[in-house]
N, C-alpha and C. Protein backbone atom coordinates (compact mmCIF):
# COMPACT_ATOMS: atom_id res chain seq x y z
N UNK A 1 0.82 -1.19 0.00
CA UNK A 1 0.00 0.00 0.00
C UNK A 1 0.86 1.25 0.00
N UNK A 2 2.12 1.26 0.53
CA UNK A 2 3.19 2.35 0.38
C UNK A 2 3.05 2.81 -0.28
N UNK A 3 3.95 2.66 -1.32
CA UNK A 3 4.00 2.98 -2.91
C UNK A 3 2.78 3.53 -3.62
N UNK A 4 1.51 2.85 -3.43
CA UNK A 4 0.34 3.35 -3.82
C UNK A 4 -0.42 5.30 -3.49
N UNK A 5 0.17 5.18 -2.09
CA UNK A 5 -0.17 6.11 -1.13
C UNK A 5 -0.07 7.44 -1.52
N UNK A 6 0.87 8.13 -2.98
CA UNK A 6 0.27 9.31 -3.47
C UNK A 6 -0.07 9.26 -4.67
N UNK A 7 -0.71 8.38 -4.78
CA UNK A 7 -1.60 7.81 -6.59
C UNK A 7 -3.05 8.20 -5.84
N UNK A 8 -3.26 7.41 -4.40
CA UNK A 8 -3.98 7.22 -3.76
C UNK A 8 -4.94 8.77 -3.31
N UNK A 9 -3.53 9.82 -3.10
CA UNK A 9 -3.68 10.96 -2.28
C UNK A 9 -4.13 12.38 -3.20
N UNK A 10 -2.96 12.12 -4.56
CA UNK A 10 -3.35 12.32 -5.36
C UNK A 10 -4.93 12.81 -5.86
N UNK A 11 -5.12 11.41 -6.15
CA UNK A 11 -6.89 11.07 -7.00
C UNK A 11 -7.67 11.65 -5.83
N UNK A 12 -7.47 11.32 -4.42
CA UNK A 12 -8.63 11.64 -3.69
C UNK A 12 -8.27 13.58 -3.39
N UNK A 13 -7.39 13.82 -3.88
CA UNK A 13 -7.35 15.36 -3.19
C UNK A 13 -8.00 16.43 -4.68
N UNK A 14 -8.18 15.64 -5.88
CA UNK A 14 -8.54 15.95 -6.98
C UNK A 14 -10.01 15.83 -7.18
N UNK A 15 -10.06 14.83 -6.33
CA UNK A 15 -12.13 14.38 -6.26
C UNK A 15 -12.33 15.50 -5.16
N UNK A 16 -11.70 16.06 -4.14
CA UNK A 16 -11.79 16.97 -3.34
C UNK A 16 -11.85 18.22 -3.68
N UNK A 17 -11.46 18.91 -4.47
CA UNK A 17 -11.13 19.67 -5.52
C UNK A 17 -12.03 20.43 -6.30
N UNK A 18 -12.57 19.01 -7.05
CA UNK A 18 -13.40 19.31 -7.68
C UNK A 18 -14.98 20.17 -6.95
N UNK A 19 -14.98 19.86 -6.17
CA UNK A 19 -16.28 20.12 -4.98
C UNK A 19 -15.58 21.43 -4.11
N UNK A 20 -14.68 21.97 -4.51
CA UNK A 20 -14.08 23.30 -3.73
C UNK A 20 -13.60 22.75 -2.20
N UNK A 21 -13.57 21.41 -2.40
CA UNK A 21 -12.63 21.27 -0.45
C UNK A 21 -11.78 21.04 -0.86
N UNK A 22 -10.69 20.96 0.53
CA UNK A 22 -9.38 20.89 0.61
C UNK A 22 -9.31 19.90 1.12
N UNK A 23 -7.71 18.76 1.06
CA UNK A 23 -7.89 17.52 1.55
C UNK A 23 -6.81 17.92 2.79
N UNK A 24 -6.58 19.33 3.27
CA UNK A 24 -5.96 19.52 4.01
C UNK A 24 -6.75 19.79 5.59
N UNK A 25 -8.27 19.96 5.03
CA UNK A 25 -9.10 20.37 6.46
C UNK A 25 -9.89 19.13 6.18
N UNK A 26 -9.89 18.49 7.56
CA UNK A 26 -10.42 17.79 8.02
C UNK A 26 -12.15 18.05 7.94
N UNK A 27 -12.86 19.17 7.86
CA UNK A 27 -13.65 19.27 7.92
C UNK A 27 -14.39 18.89 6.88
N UNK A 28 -13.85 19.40 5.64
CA UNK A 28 -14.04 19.68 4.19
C UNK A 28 -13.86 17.46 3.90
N UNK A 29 -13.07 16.69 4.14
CA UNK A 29 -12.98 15.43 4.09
C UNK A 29 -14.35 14.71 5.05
N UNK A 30 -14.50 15.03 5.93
CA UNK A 30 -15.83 14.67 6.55
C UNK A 30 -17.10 15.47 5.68
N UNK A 31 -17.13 16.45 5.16
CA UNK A 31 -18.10 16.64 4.51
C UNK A 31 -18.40 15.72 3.25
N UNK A 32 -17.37 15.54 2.44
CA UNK A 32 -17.03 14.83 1.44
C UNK A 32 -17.45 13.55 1.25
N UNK A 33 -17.51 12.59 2.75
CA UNK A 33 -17.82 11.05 3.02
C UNK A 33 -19.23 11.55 3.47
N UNK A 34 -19.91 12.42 4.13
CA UNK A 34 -21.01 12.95 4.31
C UNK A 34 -21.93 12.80 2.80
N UNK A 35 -21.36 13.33 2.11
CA UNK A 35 -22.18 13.63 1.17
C UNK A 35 -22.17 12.74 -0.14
N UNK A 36 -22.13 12.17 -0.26
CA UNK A 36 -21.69 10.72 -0.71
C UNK A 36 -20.55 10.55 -1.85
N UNK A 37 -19.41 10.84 -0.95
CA UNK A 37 -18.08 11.29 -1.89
C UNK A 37 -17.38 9.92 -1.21
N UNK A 38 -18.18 8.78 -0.33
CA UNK A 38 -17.67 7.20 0.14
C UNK A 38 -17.70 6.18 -0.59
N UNK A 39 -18.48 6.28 -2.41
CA UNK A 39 -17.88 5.53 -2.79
C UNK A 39 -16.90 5.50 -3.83
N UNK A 40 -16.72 7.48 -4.23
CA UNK A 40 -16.10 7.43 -4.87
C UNK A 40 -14.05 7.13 -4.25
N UNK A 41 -14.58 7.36 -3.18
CA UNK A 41 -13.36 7.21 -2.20
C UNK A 41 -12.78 5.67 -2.05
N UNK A 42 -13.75 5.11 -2.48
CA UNK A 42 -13.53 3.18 -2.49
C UNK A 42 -13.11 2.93 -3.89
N UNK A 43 -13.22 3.63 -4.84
CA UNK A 43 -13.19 3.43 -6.31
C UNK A 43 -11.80 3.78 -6.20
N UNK A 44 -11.28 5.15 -5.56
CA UNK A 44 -10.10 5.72 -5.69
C UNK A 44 -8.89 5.02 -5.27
N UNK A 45 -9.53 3.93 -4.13
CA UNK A 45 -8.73 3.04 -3.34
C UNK A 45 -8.16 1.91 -3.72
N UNK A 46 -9.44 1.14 -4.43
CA UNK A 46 -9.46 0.19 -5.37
C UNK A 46 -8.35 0.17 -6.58
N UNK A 47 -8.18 1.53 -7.49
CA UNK A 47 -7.65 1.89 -8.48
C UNK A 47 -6.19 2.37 -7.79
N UNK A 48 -6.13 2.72 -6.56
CA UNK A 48 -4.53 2.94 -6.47
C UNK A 48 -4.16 1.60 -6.31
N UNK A 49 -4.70 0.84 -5.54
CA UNK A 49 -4.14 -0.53 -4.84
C UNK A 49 -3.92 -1.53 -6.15
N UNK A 50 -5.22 -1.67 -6.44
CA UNK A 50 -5.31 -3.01 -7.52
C UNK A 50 -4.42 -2.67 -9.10
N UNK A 51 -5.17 -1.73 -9.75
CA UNK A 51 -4.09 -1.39 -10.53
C UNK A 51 -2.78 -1.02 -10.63
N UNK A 52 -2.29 -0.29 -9.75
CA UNK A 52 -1.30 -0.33 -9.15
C UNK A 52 0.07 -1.40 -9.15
N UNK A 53 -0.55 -2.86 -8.70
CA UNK A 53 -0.14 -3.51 -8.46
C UNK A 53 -0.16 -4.86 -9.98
N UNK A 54 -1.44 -4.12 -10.33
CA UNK A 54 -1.29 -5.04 -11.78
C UNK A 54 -0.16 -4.85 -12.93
N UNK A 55 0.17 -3.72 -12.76
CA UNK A 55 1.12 -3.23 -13.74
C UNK A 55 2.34 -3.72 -13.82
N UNK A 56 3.30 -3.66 -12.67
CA UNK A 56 4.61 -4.60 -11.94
C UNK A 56 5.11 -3.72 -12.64
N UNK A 57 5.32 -2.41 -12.83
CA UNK A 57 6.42 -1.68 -13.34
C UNK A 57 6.37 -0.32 -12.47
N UNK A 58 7.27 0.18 -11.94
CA UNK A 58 7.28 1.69 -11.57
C UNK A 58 6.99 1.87 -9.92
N UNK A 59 7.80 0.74 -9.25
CA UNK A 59 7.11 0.31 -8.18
C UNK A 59 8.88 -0.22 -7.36
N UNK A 60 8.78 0.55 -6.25
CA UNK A 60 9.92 -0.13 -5.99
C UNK A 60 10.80 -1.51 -5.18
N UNK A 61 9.35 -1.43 -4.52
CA UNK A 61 9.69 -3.09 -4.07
C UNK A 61 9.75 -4.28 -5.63
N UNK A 62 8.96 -4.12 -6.24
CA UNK A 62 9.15 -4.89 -7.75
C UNK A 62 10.33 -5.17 -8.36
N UNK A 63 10.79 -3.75 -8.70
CA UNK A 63 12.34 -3.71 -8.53
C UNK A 63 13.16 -4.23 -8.00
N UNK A 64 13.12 -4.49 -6.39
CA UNK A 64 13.72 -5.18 -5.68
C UNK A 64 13.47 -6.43 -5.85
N UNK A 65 12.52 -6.89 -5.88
CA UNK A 65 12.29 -8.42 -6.28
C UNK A 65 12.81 -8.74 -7.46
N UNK A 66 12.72 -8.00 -8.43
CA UNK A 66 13.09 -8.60 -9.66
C UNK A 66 14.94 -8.48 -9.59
N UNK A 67 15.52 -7.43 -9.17
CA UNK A 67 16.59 -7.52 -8.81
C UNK A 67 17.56 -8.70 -8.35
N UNK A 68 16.59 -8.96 -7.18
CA UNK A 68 16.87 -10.51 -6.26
C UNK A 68 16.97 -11.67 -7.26
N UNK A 69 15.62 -11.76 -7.97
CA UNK A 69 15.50 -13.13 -8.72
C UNK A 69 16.58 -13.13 -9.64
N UNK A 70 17.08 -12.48 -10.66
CA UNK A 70 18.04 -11.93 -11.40
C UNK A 70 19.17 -12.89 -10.87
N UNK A 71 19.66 -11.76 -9.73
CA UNK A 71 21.04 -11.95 -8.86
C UNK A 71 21.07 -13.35 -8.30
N UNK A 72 20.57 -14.47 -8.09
CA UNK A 72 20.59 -15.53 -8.22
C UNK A 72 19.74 -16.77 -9.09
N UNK A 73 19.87 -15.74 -10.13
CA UNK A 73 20.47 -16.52 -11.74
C UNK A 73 18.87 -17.12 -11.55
N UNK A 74 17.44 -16.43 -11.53
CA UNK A 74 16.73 -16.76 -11.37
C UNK A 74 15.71 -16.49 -12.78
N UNK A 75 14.44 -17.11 -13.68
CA UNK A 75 14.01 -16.19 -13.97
C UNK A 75 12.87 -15.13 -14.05
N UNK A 76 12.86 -13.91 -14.19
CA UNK A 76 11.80 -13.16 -13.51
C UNK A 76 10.98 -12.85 -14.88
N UNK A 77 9.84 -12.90 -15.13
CA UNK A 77 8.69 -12.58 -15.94
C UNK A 77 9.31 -11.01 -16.76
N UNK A 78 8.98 -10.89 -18.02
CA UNK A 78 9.21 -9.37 -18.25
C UNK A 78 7.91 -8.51 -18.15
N UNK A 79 7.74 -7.86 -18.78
CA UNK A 79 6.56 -6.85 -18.23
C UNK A 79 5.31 -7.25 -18.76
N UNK A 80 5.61 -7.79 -20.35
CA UNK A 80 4.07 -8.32 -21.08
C UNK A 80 3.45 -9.94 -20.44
N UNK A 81 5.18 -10.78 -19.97
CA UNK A 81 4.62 -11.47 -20.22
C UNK A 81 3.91 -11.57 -18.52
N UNK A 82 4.35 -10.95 -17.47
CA UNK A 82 3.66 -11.11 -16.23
C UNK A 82 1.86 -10.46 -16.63
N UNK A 83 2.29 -9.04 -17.45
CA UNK A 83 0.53 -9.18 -17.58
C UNK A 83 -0.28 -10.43 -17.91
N UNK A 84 0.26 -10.57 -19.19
CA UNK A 84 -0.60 -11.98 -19.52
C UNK A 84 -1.00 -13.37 -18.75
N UNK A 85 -0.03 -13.46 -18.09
CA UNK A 85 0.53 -14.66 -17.47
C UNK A 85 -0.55 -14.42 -15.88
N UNK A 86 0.02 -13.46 -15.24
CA UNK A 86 -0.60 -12.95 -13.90
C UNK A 86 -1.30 -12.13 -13.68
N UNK A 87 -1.54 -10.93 -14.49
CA UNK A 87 -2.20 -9.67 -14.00
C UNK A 87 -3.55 -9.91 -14.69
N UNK A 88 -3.95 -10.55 -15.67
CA UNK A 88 -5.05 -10.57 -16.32
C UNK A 88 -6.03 -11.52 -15.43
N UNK A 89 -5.29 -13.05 -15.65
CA UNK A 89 -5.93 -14.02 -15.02
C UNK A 89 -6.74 -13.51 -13.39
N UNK A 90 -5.74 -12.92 -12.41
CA UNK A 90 -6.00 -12.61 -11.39
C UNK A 90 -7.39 -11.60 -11.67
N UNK A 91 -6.96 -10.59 -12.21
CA UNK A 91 -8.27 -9.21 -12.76
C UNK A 91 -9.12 -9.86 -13.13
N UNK A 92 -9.12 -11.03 -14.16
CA UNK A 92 -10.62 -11.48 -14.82
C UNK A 92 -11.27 -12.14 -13.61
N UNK A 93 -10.44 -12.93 -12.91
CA UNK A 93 -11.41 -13.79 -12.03
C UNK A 93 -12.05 -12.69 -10.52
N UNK A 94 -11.14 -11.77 -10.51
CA UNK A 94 -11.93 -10.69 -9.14
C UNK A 94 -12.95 -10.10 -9.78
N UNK A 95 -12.93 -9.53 -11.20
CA UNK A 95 -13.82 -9.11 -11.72
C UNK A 95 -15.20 -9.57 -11.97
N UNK A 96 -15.22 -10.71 -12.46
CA UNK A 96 -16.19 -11.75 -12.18
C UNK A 96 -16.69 -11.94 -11.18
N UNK A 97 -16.10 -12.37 -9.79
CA UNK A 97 -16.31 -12.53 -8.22
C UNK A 97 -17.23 -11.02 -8.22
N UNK A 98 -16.84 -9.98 -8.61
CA UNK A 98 -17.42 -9.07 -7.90
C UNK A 98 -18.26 -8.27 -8.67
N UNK A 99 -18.61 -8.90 -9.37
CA UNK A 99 -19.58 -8.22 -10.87
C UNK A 99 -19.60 -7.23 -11.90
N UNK A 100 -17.98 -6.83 -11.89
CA UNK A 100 -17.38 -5.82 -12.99
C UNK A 100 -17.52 -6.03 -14.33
């Protein structure tokens, strides 16, 4: 979730924004989940986390992993083929589970 955390802060201070609050007053963020700015706040969450993580590029623990596997002569997926291979399969079947 690190890494995610100003994709995350980002999107939600822009949905904030848009409605003239600030994601700096607390008040203006309670108005926001008040007024039914809670699910766009789950959408925003969803899309830092999950996509995020589907991509496997631009991320620095990834890096590190792929680094590791490398350095003992391991081999690590390249970028198309982990989509295909992992990021799709995983997405189609949550998507399904959850009626996307």
């Amino acid at each position: 979730m690190l890494d995610n955390a100003p994709t995350y802060l980002t999107f939600f201070s822009i949905a904030l924004g848009r409605q003239q609050l600030s994601v700096e007053n607390p008040i203006d963020t309670a108005h926001f989940l008040e007024t039914g700015g809670s699910a766009t706040l789950v959408a925003i969450s969803m899309g830092a986390v999950i996509f995020g993580s589907l991509t496997y590029i631009g991320n620095g623990p990834n890096f590190l992993v792929k680094s590791t596997v490398q350095e003992a002569r391991l081999h690590a997926p390249g970028f198309f083929s982990y989509i295909f291979k992992y990021s799709l399969p995983v997405f189609c079947r949550f998507s399904c589970s959850f009626g996307f």
